[in-house]
N, C-alpha and C. Protein backbone atom coordinates (compact mmCIF):
# COMPACT_ATOMS: atom_id res chain seq x y z
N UNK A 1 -102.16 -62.94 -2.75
CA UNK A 1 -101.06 -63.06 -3.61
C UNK A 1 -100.28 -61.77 -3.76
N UNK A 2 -100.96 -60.84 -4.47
CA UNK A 2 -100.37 -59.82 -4.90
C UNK A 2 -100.19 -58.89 -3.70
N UNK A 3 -99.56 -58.14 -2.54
CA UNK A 3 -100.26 -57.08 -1.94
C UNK A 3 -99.91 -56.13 -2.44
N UNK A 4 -100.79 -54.87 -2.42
CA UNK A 4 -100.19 -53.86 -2.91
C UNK A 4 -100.06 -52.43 -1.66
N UNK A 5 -99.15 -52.32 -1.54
CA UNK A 5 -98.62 -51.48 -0.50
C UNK A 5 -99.21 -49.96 -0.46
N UNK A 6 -99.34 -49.77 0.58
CA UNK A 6 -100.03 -48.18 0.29
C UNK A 6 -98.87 -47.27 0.96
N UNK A 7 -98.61 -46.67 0.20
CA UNK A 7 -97.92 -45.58 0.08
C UNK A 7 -98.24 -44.30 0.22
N UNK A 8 -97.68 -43.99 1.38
CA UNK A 8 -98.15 -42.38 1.65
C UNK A 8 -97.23 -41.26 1.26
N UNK A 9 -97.34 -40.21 0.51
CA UNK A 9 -96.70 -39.05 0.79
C UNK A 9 -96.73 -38.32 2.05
N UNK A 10 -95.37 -38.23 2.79
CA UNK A 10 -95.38 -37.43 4.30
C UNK A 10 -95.83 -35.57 3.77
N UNK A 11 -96.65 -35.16 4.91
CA UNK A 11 -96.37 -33.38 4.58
C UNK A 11 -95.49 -33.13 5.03
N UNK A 12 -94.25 -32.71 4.26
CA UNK A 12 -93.38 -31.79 4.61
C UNK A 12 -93.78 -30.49 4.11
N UNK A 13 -93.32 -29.33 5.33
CA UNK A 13 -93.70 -28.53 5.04
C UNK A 13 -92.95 -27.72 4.82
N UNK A 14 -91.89 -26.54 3.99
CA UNK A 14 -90.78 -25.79 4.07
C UNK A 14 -90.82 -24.59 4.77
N UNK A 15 -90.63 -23.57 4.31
CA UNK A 15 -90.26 -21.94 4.98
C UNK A 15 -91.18 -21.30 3.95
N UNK A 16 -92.85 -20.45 4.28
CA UNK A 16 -92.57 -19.56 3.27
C UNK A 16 -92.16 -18.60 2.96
N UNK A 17 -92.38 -18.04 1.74
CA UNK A 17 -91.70 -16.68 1.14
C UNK A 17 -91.96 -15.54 2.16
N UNK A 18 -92.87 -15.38 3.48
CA UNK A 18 -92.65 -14.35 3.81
C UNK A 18 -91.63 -14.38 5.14
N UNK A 19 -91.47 -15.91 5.71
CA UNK A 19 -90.15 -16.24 6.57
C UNK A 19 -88.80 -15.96 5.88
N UNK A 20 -89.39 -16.13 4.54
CA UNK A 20 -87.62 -16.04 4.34
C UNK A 20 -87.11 -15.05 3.76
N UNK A 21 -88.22 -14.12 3.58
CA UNK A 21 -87.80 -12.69 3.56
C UNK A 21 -87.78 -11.97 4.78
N UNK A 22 -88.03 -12.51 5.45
CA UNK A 22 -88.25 -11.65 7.17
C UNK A 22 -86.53 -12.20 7.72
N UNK A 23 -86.15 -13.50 7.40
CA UNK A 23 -84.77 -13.95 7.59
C UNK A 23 -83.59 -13.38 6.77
N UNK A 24 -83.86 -12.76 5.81
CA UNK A 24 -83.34 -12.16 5.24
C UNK A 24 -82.87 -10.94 5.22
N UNK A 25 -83.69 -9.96 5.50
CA UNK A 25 -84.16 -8.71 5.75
C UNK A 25 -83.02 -8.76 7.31
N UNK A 26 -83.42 -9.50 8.48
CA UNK A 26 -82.59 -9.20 9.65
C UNK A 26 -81.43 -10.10 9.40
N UNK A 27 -80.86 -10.29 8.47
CA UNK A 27 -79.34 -10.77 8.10
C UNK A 27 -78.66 -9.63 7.77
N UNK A 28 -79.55 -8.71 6.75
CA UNK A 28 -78.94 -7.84 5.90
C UNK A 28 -79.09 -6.24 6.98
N UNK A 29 -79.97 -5.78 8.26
CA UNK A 29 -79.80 -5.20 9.10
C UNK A 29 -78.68 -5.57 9.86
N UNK A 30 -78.14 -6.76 10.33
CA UNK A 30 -77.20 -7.07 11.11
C UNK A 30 -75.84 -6.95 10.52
N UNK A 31 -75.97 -7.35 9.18
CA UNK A 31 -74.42 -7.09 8.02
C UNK A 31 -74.39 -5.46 8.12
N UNK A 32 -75.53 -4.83 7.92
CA UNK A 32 -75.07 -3.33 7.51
C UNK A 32 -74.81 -2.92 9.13
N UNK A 33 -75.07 -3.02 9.96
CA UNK A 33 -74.84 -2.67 11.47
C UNK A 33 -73.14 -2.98 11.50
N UNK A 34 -72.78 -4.04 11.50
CA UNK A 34 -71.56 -4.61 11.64
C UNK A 34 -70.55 -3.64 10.46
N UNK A 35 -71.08 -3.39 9.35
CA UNK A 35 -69.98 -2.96 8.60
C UNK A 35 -70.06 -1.37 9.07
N UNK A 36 -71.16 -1.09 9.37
CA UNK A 36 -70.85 0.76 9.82
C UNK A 36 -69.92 0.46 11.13
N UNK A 37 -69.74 -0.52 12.10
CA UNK A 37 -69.08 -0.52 13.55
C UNK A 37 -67.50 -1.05 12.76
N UNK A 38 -67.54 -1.74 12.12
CA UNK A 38 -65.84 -2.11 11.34
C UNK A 38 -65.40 -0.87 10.82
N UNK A 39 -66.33 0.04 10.20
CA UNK A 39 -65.67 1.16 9.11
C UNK A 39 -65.08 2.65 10.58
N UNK A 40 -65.87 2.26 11.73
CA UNK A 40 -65.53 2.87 12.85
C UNK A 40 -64.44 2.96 13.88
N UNK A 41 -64.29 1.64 13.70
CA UNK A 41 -63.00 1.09 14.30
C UNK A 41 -61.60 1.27 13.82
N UNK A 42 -61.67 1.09 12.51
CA UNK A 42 -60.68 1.40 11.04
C UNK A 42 -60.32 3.24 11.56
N UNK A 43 -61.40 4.42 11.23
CA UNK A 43 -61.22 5.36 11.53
C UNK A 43 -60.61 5.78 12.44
N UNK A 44 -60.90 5.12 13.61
CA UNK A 44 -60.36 5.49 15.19
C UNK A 44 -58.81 5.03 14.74
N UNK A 45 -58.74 3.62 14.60
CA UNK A 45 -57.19 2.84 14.56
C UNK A 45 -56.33 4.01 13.46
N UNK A 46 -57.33 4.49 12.32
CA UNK A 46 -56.06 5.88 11.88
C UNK A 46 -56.08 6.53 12.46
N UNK A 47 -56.48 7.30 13.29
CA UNK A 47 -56.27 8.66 13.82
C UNK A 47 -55.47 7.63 15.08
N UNK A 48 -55.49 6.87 15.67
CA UNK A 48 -54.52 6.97 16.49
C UNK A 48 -52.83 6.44 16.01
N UNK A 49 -53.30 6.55 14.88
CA UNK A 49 -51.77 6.19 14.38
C UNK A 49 -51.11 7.49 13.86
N UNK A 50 -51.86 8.57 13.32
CA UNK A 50 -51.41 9.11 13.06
C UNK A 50 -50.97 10.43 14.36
N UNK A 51 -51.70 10.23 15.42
CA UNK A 51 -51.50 11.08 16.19
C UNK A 51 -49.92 10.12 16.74
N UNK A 52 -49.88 9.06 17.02
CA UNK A 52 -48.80 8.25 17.63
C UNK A 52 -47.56 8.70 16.46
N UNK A 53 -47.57 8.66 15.07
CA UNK A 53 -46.57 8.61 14.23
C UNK A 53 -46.17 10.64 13.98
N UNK A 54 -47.46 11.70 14.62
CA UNK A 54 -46.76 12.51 15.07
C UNK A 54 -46.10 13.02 15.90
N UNK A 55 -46.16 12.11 17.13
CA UNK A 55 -45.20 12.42 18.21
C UNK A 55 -43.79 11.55 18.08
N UNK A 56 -43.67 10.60 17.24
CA UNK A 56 -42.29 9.94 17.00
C UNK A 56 -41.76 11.37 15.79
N UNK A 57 -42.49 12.05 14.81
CA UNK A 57 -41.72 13.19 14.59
C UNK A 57 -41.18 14.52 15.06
N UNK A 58 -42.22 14.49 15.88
CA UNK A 58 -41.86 15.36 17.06
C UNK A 58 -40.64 14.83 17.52
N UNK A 59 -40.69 14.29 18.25
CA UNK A 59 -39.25 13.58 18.89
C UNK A 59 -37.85 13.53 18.12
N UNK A 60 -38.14 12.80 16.61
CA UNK A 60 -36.91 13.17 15.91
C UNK A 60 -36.56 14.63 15.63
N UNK A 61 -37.54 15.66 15.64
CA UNK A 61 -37.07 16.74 15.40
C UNK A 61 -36.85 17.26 16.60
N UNK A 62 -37.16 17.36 18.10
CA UNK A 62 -36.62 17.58 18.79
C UNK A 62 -35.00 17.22 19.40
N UNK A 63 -34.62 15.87 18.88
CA UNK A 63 -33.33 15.49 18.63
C UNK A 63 -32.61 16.30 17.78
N UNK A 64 -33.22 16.01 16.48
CA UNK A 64 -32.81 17.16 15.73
C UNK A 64 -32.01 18.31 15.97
N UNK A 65 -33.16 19.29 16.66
CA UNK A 65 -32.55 20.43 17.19
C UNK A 65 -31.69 20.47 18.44
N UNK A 66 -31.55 19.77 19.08
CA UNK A 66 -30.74 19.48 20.46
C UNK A 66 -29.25 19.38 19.57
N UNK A 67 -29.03 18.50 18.18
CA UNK A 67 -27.72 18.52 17.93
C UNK A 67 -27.44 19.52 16.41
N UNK A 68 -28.41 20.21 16.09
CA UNK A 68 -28.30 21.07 14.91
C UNK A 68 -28.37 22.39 15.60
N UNK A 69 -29.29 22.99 16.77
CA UNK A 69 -29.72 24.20 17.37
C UNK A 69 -30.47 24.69 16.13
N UNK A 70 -31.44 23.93 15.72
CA UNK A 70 -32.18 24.61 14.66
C UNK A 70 -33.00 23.26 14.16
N UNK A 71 -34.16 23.52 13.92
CA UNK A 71 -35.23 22.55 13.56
C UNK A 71 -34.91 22.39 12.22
N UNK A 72 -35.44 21.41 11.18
CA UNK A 72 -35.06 21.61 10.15
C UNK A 72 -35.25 22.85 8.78
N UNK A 73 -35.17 23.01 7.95
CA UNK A 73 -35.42 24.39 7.21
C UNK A 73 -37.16 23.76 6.74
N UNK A 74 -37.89 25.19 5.97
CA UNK A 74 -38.66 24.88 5.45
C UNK A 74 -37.78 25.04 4.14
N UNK A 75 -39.01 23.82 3.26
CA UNK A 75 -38.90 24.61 1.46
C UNK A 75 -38.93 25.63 1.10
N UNK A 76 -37.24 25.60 0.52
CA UNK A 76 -37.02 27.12 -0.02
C UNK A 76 -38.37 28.38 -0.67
N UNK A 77 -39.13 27.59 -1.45
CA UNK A 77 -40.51 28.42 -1.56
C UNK A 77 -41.41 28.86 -0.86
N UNK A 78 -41.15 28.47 0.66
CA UNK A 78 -42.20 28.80 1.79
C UNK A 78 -43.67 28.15 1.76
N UNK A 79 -43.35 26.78 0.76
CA UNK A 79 -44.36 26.05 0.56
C UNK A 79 -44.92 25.03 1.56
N UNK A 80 -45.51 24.64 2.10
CA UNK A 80 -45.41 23.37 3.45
C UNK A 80 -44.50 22.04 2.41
N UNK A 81 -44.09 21.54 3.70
CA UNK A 81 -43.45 19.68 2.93
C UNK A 81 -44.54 19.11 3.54
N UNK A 82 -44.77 18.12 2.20
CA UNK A 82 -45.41 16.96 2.67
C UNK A 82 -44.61 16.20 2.96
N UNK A 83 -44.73 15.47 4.59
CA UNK A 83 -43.65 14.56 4.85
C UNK A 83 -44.52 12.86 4.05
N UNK A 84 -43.38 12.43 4.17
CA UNK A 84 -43.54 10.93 3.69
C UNK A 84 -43.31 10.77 1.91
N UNK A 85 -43.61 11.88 1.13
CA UNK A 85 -43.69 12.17 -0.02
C UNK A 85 -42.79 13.08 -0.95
N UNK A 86 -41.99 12.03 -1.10
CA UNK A 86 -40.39 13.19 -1.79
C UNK A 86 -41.14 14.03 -2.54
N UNK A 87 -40.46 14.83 -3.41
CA UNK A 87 -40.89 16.29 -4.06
C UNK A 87 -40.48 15.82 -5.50
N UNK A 88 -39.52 14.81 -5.47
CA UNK A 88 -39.55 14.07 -7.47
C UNK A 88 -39.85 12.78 -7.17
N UNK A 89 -41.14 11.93 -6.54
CA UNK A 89 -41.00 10.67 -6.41
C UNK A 89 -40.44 9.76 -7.73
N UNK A 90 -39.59 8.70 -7.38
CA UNK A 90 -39.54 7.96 -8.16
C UNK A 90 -40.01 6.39 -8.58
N UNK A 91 -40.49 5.97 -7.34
CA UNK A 91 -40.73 4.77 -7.51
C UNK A 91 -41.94 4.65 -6.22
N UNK A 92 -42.54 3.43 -6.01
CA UNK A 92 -43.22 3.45 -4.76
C UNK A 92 -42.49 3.05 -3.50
N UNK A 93 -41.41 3.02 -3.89
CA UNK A 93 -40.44 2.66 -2.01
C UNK A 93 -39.94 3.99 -1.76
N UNK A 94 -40.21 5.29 -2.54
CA UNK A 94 -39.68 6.43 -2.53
C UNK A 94 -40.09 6.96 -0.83
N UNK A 95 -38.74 7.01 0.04
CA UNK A 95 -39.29 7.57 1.21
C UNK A 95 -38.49 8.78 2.07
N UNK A 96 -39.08 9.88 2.60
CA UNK A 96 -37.86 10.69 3.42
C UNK A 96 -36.77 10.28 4.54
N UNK A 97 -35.84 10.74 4.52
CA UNK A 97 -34.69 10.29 5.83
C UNK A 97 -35.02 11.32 6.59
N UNK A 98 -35.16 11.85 7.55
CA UNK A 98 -34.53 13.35 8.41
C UNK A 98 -33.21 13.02 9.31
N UNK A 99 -32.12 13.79 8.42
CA UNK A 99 -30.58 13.75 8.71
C UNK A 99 -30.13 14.95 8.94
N UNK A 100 -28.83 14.76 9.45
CA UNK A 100 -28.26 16.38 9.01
C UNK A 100 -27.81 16.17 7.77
N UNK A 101 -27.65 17.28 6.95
CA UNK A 101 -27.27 16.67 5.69
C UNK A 101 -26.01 17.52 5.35
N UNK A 102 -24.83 16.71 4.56
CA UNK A 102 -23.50 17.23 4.12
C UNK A 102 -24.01 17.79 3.08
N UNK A 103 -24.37 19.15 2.66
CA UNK A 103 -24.58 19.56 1.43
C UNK A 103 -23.59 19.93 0.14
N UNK A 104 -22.11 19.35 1.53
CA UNK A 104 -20.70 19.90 0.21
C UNK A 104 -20.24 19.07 0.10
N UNK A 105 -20.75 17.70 0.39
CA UNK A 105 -20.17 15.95 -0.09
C UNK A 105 -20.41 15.73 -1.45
N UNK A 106 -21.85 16.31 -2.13
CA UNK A 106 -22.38 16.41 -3.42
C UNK A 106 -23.39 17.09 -3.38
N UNK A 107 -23.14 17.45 -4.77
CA UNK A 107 -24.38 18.13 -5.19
C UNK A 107 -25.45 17.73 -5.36
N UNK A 108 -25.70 16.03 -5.83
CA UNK A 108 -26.84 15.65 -6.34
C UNK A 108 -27.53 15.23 -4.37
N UNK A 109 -26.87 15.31 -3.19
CA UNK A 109 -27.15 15.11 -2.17
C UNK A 109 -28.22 16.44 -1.93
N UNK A 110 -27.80 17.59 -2.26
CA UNK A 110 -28.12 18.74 -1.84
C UNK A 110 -29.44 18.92 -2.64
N UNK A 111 -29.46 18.87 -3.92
CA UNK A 111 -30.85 19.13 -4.69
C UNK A 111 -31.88 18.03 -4.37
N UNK A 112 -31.20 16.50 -4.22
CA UNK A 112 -32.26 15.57 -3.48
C UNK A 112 -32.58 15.81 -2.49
N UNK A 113 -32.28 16.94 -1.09
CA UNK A 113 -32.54 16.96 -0.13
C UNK A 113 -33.11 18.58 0.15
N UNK A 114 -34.19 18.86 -1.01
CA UNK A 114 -35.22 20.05 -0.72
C UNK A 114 -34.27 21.03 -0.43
N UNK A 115 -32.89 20.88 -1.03
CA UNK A 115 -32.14 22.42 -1.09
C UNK A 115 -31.48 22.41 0.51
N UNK A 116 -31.14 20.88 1.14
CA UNK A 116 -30.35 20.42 1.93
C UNK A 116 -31.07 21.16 3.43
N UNK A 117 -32.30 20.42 3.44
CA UNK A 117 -32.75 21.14 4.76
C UNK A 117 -32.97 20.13 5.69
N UNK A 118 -32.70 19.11 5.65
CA UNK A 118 -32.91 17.77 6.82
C UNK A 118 -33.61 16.77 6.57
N UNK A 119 -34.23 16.90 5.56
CA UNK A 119 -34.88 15.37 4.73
C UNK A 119 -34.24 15.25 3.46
N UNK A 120 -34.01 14.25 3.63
CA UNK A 120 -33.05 13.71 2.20
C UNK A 120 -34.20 12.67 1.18
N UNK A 121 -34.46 12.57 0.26
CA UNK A 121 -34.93 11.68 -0.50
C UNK A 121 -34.48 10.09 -0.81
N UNK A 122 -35.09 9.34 -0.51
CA UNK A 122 -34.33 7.52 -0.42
C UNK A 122 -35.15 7.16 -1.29
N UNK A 123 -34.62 6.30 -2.10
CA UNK A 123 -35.17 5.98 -3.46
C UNK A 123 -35.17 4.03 -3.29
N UNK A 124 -33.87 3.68 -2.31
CA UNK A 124 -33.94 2.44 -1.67
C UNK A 124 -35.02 1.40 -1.42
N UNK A 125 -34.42 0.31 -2.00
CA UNK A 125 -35.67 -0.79 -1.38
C UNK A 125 -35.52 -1.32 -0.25
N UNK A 126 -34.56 -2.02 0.09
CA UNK A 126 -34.25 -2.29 1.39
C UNK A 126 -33.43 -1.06 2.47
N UNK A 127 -32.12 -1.45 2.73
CA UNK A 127 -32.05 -0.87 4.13
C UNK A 127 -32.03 0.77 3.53
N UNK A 128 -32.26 1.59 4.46
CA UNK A 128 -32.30 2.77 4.86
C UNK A 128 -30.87 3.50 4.16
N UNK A 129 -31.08 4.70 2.46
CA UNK A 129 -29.63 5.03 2.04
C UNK A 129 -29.24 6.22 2.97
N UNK A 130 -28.33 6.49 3.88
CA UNK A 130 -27.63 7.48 4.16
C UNK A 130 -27.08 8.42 3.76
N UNK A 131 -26.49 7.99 2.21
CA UNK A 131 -25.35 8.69 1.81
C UNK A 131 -25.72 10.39 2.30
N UNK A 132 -24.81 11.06 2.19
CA UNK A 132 -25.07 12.79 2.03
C UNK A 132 -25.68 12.98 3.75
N UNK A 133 -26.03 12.19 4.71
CA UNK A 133 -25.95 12.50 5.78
C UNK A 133 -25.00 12.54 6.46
N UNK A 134 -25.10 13.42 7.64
CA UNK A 134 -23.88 13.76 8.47
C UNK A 134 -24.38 12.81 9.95
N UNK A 135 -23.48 11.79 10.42
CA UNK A 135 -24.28 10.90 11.61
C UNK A 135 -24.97 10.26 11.01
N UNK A 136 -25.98 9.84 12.23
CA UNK A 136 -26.69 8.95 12.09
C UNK A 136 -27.97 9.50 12.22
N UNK A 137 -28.79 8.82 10.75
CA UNK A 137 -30.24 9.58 10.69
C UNK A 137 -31.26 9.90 11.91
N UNK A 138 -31.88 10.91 12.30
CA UNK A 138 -33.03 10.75 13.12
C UNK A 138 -34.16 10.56 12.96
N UNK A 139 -34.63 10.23 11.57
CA UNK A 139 -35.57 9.50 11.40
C UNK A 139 -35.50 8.12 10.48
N UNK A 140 -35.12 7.11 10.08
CA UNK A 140 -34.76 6.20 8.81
C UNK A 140 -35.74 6.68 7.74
N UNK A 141 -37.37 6.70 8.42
CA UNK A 141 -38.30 6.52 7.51
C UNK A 141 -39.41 7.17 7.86
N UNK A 142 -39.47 9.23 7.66
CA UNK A 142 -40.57 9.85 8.16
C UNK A 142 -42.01 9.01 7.13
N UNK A 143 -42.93 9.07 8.38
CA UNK A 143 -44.16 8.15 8.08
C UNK A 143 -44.94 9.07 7.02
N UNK A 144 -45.60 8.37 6.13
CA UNK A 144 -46.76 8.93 5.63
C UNK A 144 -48.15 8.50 6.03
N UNK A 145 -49.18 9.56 5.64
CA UNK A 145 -50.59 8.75 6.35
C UNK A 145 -50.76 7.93 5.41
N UNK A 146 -51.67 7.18 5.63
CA UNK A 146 -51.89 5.66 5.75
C UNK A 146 -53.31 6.17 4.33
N UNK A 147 -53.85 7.13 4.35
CA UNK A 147 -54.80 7.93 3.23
C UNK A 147 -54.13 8.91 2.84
N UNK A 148 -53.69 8.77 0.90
CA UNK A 148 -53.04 9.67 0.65
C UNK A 148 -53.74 10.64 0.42
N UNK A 149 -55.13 10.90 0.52
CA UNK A 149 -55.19 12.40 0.45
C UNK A 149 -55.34 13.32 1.51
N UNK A 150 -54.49 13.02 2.94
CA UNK A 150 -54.16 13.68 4.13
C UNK A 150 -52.93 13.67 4.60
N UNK A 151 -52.03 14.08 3.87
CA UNK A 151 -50.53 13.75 4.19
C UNK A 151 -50.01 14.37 5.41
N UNK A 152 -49.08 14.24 6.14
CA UNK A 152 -48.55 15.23 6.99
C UNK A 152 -48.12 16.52 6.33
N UNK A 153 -48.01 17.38 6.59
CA UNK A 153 -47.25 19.03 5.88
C UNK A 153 -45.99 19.65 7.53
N UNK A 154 -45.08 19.75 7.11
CA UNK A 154 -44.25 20.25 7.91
C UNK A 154 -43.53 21.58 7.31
N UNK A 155 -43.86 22.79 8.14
CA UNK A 155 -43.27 23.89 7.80
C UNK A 155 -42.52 24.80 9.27
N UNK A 156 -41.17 25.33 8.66
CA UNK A 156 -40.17 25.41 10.05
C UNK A 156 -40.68 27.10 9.94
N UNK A 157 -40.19 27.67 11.32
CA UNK A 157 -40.46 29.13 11.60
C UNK A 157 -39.20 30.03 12.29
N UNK A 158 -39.47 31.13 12.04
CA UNK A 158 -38.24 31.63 12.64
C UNK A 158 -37.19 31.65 12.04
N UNK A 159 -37.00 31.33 11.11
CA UNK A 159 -35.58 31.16 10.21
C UNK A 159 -36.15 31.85 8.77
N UNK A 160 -35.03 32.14 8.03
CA UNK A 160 -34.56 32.44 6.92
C UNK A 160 -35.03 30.64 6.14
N UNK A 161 -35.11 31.19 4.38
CA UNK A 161 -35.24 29.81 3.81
C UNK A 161 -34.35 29.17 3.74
N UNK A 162 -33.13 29.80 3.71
CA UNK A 162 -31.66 29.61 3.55
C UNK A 162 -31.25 29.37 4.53
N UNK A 163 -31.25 29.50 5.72
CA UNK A 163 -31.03 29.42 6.74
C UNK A 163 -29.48 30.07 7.26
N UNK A 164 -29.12 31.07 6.48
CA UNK A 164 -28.19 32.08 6.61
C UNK A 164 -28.44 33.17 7.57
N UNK A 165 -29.80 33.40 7.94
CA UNK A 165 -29.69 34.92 9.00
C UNK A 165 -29.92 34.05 10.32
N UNK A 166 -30.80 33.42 10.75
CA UNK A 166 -31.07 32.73 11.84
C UNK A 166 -31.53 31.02 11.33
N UNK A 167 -31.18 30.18 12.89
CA UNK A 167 -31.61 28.72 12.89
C UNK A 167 -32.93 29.00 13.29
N UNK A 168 -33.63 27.59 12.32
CA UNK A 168 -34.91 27.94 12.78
C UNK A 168 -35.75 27.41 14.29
N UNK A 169 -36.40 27.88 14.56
CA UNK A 169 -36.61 27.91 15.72
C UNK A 169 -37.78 27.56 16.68
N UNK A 170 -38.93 27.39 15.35
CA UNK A 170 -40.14 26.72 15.54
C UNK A 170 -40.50 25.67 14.54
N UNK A 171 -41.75 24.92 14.51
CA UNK A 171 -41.87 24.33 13.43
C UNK A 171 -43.71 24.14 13.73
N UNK A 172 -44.04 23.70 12.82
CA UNK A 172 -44.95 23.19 12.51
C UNK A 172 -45.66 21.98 11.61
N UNK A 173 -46.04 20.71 12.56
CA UNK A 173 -46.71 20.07 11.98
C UNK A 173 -48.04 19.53 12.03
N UNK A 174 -48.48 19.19 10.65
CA UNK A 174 -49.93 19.11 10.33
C UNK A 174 -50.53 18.12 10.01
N UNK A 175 -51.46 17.38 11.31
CA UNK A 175 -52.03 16.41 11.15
C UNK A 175 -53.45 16.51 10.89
N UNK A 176 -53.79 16.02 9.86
CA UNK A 176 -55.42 16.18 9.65
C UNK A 176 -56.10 14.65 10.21
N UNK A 177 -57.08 14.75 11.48
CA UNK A 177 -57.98 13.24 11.90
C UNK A 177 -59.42 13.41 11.88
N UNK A 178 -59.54 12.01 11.06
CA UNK A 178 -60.67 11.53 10.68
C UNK A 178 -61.75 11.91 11.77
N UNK A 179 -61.68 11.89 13.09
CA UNK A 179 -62.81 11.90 14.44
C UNK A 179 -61.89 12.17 15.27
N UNK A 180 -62.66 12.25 16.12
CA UNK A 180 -62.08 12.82 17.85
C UNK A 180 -61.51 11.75 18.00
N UNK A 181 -60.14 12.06 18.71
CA UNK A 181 -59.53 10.69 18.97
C UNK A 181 -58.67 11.53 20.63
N UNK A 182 -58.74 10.44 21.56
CA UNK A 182 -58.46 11.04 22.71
C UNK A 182 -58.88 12.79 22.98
N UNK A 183 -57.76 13.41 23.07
CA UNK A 183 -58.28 14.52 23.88
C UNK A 183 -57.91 15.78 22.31
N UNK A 184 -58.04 15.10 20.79
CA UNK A 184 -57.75 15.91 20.04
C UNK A 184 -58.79 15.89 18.83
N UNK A 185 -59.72 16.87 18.58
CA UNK A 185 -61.07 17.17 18.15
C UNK A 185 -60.95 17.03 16.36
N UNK A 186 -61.82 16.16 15.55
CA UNK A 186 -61.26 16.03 14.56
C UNK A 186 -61.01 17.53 13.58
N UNK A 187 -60.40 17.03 12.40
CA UNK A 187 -59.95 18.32 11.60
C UNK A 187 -58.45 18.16 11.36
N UNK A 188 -58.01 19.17 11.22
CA UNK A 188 -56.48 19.77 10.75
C UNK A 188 -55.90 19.87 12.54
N UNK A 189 -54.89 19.27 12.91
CA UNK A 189 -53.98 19.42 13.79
C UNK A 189 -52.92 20.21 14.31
N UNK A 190 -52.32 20.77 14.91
CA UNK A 190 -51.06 21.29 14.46
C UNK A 190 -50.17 21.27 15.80
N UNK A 191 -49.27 20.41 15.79
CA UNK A 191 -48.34 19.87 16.47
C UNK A 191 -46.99 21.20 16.27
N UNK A 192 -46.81 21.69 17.59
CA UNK A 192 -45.44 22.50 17.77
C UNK A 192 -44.83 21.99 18.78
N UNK A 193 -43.54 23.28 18.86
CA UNK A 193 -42.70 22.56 20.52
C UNK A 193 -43.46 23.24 22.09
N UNK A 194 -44.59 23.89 21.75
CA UNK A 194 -44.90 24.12 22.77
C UNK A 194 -46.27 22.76 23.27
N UNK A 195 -46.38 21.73 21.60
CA UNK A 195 -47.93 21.07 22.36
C UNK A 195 -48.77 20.93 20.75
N UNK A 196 -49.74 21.08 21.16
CA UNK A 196 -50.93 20.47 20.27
C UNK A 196 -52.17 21.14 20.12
N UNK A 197 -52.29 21.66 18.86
CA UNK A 197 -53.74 23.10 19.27
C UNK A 197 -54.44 22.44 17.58
């Protein structure tokens, strides 16, 4: 009449605690492997940007001087410029032009432009402001590094601050990289017209 069914519990068996700390353990070797090779890659990709974004200033300042006969001035104080980083920022779109600059169009052209030495201050959100340049800019938008606490520094040589006794005639710029990147050893950089030391 009645049957009564026999019922088995199957063994299942799971993972123990020392599999799944052993699975664990080589998850968290393989995550930390991977994030030291990402944080590596990142490093390299800045330094080659910044070595690439100092030879596009190179270049504008070699234009530069081809139609000025003089590189641009340093800061009247003989202080280095940090390029990318006006000297009164005002906003975060605050960026340098390198122009020739009309310093007798205005005045407020001349004090925005480090005492009218070839970077002008742009305060602009969109296109690129000109005003107080003479031509057409040779740089729209000198780069800043990508880590603000390694900026470029550009300081000119050979000249007066004023640039009343002589044009200047050398320059110097200063790239600081994270690691060796191609054929340039990490540290402080320094990009002239003769090269790269």
């Amino acid at each position: 009449m009645f049957q009564v069914s026999s019922f088995k519990f199957q063994d299942t068996r799971g993972f123990t605690l020392v599999e799944l700390l052993v699975a664990v353990g080589i998850i968290g070797v393989l995550a930390s492997v991977s994030v030291v090779s990402v944080n590596s890659v990142r490093q390299k990709g800045r330094d080659a940007k910044r070595v690439q974004e100092a030879k596009q200033i190179q270049t504008a300042l070699e234009t530069f001087y081809a139609s000025n006969n003089s590189y641009p001035l340093g800061a009247a104080n003989g202080a280095l410029i940090n390029l990318g980083v006006p000297s009164n920022p005002i906003g975060a779109n605050d960026k340098l032009v390198m122009c020739s600059i009309d310093s007798t169009a205005d005045a407020a052209v001349e004090a925005d432009a480090y005492g009218g030495l070839g970077f002008r201050q742009d305060t602009t959100v969109a296109a690129a402001n000109t005003a107080g340049c003479v031509g057409s800019p040779f740089m729209q938008k000198v780069p800043r590094d990508q880590l603000s606490a390694a900026n470029y520094t550009y300081d000119a040589g050979g000249c007066a601050t004023n640039n009343t006794v002589a044009p200047c005639s050398t320059y110097e710029l200063k790239v600081t990289l994270e690691g060796r990147t191609g054929d340039y050893a990490a540290g402080e950089r320094t990009f002239d017209p003769t090269g790269v030391r």
